[in-house]
PDB file of N, CA and C in Angstrom:
ATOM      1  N   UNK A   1       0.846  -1.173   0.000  1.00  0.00           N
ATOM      2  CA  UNK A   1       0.000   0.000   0.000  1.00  0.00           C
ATOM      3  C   UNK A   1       0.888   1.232   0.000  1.00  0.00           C
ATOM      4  N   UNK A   2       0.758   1.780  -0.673  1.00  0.00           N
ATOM      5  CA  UNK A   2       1.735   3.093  -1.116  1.00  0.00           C
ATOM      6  C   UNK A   2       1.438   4.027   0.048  1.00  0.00           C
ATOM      7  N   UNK A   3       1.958   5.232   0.879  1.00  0.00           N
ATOM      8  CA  UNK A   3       1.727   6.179   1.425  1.00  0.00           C
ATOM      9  C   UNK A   3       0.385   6.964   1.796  1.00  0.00           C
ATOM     10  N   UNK A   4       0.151   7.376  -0.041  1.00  0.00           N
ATOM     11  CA  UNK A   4      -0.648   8.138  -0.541  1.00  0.00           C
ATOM     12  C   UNK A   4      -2.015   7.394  -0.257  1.00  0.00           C
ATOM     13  N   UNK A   5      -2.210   5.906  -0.297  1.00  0.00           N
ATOM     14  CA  UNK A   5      -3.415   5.701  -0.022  1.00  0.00           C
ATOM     15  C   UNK A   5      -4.078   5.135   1.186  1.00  0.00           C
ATOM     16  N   UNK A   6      -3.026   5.225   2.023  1.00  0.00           N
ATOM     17  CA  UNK A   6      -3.451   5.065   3.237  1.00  0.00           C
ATOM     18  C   UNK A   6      -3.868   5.795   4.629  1.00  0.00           C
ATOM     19  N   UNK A   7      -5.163   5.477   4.886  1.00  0.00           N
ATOM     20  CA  UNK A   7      -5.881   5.828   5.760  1.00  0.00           C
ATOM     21  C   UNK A   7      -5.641   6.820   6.601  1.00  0.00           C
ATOM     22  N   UNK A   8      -5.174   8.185   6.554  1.00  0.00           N
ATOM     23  CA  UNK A   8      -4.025   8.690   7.726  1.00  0.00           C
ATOM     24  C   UNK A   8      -4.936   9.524   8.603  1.00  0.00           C
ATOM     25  N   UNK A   9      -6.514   9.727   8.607  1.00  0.00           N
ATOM     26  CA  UNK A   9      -7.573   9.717   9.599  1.00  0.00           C
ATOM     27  C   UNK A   9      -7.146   8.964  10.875  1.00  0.00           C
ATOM     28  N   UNK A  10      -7.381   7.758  10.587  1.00  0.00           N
ATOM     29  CA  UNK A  10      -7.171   6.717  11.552  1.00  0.00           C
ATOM     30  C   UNK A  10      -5.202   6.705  11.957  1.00  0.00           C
ATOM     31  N   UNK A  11      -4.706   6.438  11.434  1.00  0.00           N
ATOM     32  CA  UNK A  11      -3.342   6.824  12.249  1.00  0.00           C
ATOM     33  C   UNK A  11      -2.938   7.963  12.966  1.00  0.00           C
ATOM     34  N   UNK A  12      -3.245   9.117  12.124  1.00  0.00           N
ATOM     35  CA  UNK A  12      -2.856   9.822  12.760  1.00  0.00           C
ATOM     36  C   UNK A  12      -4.354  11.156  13.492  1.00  0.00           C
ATOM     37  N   UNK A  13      -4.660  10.983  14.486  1.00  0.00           N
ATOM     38  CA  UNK A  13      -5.629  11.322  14.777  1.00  0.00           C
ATOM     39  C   UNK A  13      -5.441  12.736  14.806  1.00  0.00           C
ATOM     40  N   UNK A  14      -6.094  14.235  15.009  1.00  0.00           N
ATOM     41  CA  UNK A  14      -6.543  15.003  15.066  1.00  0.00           C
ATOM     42  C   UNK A  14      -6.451  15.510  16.591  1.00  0.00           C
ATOM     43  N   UNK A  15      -6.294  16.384  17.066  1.00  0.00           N
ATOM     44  CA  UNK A  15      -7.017  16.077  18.760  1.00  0.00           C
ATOM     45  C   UNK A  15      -7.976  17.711  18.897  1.00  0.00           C
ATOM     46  N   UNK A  16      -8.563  17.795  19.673  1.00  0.00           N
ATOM     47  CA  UNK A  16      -9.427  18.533  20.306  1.00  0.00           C
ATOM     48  C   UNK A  16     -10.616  18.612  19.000  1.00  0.00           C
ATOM     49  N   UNK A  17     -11.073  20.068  18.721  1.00  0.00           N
ATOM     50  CA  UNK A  17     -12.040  20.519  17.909  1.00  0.00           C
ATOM     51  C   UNK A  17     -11.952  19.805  16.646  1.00  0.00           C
ATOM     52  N   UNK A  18     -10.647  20.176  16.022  1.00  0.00           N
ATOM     53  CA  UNK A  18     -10.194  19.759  14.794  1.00  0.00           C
ATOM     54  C   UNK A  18     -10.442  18.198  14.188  1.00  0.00           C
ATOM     55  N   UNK A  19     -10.074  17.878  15.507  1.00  0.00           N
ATOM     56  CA  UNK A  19     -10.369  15.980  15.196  1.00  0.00           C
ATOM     57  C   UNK A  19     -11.908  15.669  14.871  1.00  0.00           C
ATOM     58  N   UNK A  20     -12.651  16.559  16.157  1.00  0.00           N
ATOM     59  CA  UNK A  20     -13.972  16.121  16.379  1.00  0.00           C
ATOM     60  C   UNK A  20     -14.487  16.592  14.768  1.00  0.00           C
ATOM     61  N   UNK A  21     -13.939  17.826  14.401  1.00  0.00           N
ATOM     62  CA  UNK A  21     -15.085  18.267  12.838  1.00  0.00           C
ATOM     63  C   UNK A  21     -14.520  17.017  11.926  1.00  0.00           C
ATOM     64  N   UNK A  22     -13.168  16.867  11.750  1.00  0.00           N
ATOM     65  CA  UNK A  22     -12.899  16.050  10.553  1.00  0.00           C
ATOM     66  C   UNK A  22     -13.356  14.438  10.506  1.00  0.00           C
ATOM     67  N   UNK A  23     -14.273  13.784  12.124  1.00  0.00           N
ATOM     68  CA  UNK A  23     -14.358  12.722  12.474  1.00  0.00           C
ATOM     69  C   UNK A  23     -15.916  12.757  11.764  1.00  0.00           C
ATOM     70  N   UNK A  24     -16.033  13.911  11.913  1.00  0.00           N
ATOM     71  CA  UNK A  24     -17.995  14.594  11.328  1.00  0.00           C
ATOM     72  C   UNK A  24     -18.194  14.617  10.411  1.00  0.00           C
ATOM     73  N   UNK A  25     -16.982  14.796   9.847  1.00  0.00           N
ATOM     74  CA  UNK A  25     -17.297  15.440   8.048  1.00  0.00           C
ATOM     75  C   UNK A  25     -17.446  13.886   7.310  1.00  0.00           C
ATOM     76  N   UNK A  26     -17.661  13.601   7.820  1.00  0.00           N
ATOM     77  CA  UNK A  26     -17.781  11.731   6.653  1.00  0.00           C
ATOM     78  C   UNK A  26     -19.292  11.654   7.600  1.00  0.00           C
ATOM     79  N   UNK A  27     -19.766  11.434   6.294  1.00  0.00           N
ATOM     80  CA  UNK A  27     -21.455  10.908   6.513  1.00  0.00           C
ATOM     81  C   UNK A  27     -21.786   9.583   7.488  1.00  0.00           C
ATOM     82  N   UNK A  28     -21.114   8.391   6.978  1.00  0.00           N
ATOM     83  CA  UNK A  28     -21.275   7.179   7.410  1.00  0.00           C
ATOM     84  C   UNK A  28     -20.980   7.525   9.064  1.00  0.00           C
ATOM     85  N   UNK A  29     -19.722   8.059   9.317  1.00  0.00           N
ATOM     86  CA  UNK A  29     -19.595   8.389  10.929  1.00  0.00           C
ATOM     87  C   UNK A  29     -20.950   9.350  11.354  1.00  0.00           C
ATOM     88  N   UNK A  30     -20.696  10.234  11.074  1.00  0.00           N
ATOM     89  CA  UNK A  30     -21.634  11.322  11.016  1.00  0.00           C
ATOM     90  C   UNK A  30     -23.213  10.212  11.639  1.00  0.00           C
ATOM     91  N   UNK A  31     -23.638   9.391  10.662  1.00  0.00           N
ATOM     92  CA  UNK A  31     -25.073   8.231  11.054  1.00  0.00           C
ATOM     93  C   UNK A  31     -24.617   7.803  12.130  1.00  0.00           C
ATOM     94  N   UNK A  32     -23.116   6.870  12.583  1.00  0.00           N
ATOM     95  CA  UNK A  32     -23.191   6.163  13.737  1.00  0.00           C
ATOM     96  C   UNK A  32     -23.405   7.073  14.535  1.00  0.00           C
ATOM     97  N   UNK A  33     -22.796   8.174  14.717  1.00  0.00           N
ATOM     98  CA  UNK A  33     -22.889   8.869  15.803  1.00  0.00           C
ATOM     99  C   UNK A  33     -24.185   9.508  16.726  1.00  0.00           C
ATOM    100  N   UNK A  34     -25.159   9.369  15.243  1.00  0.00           N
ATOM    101  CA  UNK A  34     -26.820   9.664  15.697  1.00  0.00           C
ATOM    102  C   UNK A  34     -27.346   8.564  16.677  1.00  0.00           C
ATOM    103  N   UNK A  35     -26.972   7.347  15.482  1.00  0.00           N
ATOM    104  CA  UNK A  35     -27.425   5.796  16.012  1.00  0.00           C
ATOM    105  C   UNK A  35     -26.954   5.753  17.500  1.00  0.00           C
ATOM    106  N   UNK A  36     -25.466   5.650  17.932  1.00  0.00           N
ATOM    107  CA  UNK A  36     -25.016   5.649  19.382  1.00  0.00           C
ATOM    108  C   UNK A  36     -25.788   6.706  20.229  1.00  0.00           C
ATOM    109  N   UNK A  37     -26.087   8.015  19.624  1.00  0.00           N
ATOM    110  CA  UNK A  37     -26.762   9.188  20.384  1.00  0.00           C
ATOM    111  C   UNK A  37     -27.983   8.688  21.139  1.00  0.00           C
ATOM    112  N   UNK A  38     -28.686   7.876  20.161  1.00  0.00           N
ATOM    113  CA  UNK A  38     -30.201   7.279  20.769  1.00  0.00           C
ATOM    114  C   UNK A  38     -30.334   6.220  21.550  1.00  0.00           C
ATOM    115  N   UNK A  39     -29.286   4.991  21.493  1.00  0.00           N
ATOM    116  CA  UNK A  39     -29.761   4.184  22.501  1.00  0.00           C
ATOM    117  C   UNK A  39     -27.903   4.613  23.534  1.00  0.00           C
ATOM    118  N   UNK A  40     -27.822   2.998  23.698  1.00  0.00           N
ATOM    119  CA  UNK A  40     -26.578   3.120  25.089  1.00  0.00           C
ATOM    120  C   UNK A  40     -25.810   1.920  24.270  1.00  0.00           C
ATOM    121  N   UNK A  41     -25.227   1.284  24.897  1.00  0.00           N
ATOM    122  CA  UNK A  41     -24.064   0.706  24.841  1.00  0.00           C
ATOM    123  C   UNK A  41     -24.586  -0.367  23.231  1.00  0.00           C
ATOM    124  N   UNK A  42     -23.699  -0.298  22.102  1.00  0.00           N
ATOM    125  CA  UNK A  42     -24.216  -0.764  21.036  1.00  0.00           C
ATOM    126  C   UNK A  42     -23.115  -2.021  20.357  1.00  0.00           C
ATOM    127  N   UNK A  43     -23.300  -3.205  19.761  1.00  0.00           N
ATOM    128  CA  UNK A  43     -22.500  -3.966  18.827  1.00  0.00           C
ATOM    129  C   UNK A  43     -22.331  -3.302  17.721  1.00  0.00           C
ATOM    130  N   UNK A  44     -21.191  -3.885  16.918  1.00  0.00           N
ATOM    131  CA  UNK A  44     -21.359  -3.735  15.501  1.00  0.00           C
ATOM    132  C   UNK A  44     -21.895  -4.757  15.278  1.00  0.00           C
ATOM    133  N   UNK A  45     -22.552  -5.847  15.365  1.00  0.00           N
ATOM    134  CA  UNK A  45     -23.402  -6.463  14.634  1.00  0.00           C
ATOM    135  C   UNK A  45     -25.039  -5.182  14.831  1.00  0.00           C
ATOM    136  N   UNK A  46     -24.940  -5.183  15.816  1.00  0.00           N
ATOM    137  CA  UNK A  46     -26.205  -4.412  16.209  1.00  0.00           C
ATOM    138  C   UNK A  46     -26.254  -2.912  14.895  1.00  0.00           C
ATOM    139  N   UNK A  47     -25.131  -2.296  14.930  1.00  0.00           N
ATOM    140  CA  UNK A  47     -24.839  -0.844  14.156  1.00  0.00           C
ATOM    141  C   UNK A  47     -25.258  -1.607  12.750  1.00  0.00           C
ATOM    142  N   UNK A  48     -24.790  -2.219  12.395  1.00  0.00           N
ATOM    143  CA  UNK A  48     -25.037  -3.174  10.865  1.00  0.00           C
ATOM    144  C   UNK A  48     -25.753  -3.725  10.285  1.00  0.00           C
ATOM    145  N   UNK A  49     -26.599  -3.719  11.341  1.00  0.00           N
ATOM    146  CA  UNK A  49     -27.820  -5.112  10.852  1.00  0.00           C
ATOM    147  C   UNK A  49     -28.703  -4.093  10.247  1.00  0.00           C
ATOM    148  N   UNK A  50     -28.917  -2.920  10.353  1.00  0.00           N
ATOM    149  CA  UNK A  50     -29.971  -2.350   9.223  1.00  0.00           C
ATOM    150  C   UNK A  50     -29.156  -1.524   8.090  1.00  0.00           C
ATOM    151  N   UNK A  51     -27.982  -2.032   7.975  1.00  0.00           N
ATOM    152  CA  UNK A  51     -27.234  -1.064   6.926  1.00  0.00           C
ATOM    153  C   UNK A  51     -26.950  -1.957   5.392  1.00  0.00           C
ATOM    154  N   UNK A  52     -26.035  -1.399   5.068  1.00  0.00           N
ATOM    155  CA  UNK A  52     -25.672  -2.570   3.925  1.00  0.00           C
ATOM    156  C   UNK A  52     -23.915  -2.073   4.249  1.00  0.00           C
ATOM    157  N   UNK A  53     -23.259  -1.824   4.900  1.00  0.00           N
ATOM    158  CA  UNK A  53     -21.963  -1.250   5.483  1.00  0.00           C
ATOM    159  C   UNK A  53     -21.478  -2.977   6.437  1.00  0.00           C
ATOM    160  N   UNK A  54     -20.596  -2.641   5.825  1.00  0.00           N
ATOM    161  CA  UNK A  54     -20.095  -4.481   6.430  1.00  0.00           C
ATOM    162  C   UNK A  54     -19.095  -4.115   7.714  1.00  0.00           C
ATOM    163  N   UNK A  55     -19.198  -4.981   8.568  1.00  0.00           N
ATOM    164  CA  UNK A  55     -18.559  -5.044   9.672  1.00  0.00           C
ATOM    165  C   UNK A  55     -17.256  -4.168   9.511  1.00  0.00           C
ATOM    166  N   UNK A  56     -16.917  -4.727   8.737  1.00  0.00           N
ATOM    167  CA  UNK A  56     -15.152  -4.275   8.506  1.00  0.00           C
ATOM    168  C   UNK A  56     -14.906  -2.610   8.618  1.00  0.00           C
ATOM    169  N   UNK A  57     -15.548  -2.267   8.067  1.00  0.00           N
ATOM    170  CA  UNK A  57     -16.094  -1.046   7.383  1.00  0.00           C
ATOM    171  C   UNK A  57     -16.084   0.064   9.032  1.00  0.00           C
ATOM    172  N   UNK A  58     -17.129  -0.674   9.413  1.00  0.00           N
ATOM    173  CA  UNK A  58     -17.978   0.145  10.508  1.00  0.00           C
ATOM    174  C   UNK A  58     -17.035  -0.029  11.362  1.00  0.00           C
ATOM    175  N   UNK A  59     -16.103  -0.668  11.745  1.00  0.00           N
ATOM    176  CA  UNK A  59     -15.366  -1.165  13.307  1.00  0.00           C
ATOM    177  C   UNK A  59     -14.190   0.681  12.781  1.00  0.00           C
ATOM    178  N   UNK A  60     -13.565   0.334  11.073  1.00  0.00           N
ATOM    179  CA  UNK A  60     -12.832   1.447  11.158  1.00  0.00           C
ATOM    180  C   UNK A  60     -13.102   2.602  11.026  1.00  0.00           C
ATOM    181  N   UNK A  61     -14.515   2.918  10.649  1.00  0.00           N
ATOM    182  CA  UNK A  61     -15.136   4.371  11.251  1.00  0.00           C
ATOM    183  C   UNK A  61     -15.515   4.505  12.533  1.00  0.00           C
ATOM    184  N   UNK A  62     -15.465   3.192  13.265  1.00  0.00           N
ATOM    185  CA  UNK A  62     -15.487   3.457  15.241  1.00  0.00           C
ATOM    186  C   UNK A  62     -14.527   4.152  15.330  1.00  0.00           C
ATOM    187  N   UNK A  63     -13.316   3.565  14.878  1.00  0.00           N
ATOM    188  CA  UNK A  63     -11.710   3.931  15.532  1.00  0.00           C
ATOM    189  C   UNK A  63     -11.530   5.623  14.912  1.00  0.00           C
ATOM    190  N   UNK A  64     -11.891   5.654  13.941  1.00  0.00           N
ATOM    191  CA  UNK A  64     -11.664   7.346  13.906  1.00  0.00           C
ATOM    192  C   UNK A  64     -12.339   8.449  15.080  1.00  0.00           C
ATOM    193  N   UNK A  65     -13.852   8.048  15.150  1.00  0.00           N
ATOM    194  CA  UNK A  65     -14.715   8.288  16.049  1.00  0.00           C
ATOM    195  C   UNK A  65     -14.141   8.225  17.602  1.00  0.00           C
ATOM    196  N   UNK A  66     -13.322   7.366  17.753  1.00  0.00           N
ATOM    197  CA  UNK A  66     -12.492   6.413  19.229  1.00  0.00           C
ATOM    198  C   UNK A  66     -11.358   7.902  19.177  1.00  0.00           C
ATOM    199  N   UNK A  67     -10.314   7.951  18.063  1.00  0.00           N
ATOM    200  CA  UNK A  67      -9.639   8.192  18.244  1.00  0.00           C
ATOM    201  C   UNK A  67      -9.394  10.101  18.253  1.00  0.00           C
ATOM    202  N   UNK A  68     -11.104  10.703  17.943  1.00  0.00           N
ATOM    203  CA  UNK A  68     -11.506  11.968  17.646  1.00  0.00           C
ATOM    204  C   UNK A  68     -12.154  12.177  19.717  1.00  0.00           C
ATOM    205  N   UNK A  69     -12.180  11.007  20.180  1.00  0.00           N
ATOM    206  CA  UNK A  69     -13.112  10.930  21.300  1.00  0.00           C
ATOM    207  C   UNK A  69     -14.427  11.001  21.154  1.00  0.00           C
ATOM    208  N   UNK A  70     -14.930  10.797  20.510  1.00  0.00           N
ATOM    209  CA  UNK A  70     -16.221  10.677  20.494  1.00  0.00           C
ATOM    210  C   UNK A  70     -17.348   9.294  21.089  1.00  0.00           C
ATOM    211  N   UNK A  71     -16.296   8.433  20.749  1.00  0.00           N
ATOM    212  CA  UNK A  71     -17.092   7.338  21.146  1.00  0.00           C
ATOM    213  C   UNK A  71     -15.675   6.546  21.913  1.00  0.00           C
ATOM    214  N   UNK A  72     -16.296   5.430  22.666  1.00  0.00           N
ATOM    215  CA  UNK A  72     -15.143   4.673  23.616  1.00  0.00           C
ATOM    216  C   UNK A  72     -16.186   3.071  23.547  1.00  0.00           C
ATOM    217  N   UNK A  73     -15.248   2.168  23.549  1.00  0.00           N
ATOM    218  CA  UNK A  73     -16.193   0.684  23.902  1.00  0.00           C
ATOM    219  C   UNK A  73     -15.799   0.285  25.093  1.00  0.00           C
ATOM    220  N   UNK A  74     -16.729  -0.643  25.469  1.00  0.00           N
ATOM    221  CA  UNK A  74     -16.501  -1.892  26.753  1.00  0.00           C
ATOM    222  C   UNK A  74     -16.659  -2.883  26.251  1.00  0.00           C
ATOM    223  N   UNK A  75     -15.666  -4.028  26.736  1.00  0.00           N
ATOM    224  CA  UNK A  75     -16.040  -5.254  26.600  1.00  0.00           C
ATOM    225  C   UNK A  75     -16.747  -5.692  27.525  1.00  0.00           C
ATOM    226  N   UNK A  76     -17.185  -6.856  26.852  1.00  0.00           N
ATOM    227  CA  UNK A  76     -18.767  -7.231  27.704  1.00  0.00           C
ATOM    228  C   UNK A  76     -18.616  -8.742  27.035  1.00  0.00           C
ATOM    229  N   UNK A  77     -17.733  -9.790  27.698  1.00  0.00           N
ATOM    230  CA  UNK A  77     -17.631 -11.256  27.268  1.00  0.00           C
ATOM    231  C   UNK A  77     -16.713 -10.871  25.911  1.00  0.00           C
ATOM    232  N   UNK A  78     -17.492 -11.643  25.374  1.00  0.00           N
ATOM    233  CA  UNK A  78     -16.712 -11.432  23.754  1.00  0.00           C
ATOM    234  C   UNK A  78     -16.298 -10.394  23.203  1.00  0.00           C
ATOM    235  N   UNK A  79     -17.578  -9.585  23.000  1.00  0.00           N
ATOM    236  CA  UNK A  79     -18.531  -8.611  22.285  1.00  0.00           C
ATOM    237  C   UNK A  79     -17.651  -7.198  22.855  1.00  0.00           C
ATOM    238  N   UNK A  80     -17.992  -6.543  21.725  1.00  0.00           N
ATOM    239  CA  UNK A  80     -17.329  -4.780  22.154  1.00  0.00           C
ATOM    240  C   UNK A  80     -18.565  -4.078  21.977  1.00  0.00           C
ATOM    241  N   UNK A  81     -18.940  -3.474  23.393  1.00  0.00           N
ATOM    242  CA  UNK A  81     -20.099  -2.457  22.974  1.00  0.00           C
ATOM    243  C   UNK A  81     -19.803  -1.281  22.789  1.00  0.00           C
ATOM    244  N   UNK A  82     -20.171  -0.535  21.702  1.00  0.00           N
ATOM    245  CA  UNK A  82     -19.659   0.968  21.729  1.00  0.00           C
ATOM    246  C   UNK A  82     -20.771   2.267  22.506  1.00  0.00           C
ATOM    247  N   UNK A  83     -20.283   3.348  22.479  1.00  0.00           N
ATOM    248  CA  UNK A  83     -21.241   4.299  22.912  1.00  0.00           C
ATOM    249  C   UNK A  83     -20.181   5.114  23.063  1.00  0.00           C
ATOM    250  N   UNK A  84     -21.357   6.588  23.010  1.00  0.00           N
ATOM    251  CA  UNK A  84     -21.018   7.634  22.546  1.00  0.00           C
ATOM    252  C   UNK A  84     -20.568   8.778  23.535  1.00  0.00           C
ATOM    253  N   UNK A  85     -19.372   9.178  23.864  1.00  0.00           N
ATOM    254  CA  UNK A  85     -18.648  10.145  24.503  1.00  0.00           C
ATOM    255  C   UNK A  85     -18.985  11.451  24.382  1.00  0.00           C
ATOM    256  N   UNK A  86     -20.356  12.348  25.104  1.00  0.00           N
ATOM    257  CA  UNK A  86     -20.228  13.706  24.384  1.00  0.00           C
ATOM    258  C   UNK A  86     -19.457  14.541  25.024  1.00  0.00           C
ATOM    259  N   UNK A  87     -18.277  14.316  25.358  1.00  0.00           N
ATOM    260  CA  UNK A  87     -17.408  15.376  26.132  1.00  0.00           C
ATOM    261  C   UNK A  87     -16.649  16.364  25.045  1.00  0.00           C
ATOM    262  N   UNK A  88     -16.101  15.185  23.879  1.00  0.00           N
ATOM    263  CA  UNK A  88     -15.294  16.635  23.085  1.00  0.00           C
ATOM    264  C   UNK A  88     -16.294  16.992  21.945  1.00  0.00           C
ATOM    265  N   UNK A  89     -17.819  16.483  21.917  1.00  0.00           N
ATOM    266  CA  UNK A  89     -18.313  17.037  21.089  1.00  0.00           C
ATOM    267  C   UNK A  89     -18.902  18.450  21.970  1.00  0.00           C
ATOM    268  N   UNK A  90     -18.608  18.253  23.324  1.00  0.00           N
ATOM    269  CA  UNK A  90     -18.956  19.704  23.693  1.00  0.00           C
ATOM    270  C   UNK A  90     -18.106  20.354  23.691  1.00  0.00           C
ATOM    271  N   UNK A  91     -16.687  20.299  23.736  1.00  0.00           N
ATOM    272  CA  UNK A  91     -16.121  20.950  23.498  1.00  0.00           C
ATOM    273  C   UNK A  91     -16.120  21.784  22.340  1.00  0.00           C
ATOM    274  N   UNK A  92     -16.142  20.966  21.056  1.00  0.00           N
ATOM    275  CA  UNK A  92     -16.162  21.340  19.710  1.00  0.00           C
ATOM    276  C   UNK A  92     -17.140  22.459  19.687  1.00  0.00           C
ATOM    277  N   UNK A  93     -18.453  22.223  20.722  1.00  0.00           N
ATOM    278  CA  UNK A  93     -19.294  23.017  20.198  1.00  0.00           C
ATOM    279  C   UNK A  93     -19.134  24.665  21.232  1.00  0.00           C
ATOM    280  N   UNK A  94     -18.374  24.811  22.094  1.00  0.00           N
ATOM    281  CA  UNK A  94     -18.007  25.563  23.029  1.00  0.00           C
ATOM    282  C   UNK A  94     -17.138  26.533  21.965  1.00  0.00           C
ATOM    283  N   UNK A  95     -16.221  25.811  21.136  1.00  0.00           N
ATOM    284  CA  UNK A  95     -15.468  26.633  19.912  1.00  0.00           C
ATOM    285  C   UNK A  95     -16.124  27.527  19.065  1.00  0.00           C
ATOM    286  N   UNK A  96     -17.101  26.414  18.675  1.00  0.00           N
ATOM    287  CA  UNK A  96     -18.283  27.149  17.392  1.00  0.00           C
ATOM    288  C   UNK A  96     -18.776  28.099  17.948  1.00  0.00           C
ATOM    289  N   UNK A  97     -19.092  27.930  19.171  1.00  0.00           N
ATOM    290  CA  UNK A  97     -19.972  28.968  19.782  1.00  0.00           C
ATOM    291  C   UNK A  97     -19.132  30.322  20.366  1.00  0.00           C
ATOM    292  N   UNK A  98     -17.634  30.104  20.823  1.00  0.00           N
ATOM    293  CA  UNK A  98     -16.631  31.399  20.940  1.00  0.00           C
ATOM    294  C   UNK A  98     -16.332  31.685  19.417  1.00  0.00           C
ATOM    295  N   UNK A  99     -16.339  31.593  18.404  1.00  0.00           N
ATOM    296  CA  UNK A  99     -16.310  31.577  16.841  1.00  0.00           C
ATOM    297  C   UNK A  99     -17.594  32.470  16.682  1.00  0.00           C
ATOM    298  N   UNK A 100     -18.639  32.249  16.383  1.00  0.00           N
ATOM    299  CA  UNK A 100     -19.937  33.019  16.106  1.00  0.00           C
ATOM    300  C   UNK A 100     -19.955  33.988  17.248  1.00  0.00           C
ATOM    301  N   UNK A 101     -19.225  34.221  18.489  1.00  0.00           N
ATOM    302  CA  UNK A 101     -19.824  35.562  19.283  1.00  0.00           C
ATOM    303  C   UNK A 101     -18.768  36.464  19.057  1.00  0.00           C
ATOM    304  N   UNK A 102     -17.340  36.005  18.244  1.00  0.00           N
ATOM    305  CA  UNK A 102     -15.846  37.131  17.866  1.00  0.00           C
ATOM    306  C   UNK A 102     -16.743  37.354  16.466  1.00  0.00           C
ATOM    307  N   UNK A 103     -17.386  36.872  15.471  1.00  0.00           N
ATOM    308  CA  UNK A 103     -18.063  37.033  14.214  1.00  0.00           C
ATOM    309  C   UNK A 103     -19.077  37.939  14.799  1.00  0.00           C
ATOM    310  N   UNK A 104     -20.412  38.133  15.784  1.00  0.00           N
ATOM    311  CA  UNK A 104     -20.795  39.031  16.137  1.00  0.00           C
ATOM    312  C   UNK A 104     -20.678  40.267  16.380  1.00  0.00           C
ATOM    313  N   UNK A 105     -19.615  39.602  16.900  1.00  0.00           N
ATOM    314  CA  UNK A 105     -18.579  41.307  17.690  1.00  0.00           C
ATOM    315  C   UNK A 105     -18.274  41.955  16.266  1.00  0.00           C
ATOM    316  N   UNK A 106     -17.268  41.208  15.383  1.00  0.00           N
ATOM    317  CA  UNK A 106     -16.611  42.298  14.228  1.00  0.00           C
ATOM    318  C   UNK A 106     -17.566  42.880  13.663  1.00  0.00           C
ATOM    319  N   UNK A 107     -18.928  42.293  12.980  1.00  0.00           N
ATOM    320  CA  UNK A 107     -20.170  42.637  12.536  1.00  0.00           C
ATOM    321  C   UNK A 107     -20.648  43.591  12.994  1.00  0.00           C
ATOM    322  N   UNK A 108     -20.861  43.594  14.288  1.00  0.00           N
ATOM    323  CA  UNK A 108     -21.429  45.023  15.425  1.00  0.00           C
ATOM    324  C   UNK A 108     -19.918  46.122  15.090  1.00  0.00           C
ATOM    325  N   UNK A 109     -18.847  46.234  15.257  1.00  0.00           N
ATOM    326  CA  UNK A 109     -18.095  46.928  14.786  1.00  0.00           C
ATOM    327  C   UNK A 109     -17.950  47.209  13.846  1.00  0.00           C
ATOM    328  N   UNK A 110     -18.509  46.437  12.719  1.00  0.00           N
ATOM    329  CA  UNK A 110     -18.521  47.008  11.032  1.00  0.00           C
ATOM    330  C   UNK A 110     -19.709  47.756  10.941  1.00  0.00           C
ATOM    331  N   UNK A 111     -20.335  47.286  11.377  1.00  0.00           N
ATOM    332  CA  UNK A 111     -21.870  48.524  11.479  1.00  0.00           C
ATOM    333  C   UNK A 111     -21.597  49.089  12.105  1.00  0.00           C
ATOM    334  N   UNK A 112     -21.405  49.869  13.033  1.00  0.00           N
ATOM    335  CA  UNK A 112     -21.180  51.250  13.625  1.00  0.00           C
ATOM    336  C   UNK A 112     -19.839  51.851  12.979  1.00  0.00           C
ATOM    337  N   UNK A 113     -19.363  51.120  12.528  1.00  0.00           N
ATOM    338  CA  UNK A 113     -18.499  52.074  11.292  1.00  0.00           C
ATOM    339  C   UNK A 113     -19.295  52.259  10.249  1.00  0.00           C
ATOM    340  N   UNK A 114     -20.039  51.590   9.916  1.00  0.00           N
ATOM    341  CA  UNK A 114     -20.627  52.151   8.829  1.00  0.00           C
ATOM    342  C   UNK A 114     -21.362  53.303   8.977  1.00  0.00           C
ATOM    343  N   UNK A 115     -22.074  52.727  10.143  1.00  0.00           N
ATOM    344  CA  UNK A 115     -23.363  53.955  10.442  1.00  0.00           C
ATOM    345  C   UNK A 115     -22.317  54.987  10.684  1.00  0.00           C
ATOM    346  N   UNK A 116     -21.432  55.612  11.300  1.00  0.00           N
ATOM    347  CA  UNK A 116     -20.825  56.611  11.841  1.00  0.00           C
ATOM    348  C   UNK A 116     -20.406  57.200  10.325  1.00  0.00           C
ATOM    349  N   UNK A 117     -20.060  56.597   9.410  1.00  0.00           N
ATOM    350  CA  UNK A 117     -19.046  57.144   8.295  1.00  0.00           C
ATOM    351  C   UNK A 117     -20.599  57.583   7.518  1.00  0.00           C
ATOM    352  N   UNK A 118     -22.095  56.964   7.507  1.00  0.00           N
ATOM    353  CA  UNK A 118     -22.793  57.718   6.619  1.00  0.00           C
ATOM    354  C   UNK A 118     -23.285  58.555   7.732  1.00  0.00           C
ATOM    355  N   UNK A 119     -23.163  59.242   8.740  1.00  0.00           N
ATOM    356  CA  UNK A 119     -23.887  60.598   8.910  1.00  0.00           C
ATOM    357  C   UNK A 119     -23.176  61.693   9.149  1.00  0.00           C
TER     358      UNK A 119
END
């Protein structure tokens, strides 16, 4: 496998905000993360059984998800149950939200420059 086509999501993880958006920006994660949102502790047979996404598939969009923090498993006998960590998705959203109130601010300062320069 050459460099270029390998997976470097999953190796090399992301950490804080950054990880959490780029763990988001893929759809298929993006669904588990709803799916884990609604119930509690989940299989990948369980995540799979209404998809057409094969095991294989889904375990390495956990580990991006795992490795963004979003989600963490327990073993439980055999079986790995996953579920969903919302600690750095609050974080992420603590960002967005100091992001849109410095975008407020400049906005409120571009308008009162404006207004001041037309009267």
């Amino acid at each position: 496998m050459s460099p270029r086509s390998k997976n470097t999501e999953a190796t090399n993880p992301q950490p804080g905000p950054a990880g959490v958006f780029a763990a988001l920006g893929d759809e298929t994660r993006l669904r588990l993360v709803a799916v884990l949102c609604v119930g509690g502790a989940v299989s990948i047979a369980q995540l799979t059984a209404t998809t057409d996404i094969t095991r294989q598939a889904v375990t390495k969009h956990l580990h991006v998800l795992a490795d963004a923090g979003l989600v963490h498993h327990v073993k439980v006998g055999r079986e790995r149950l996953w579920q969903f960590d919302p600690q750095q998705l609050d974080e992420a959203r603590r960002s967005l939200d100091l992001i849109a109130q410095q975008w407020d601010q400049a906005l409120g300062r571009l308008k009162a420059s404006l207004e001041s320069e037309a009267v």
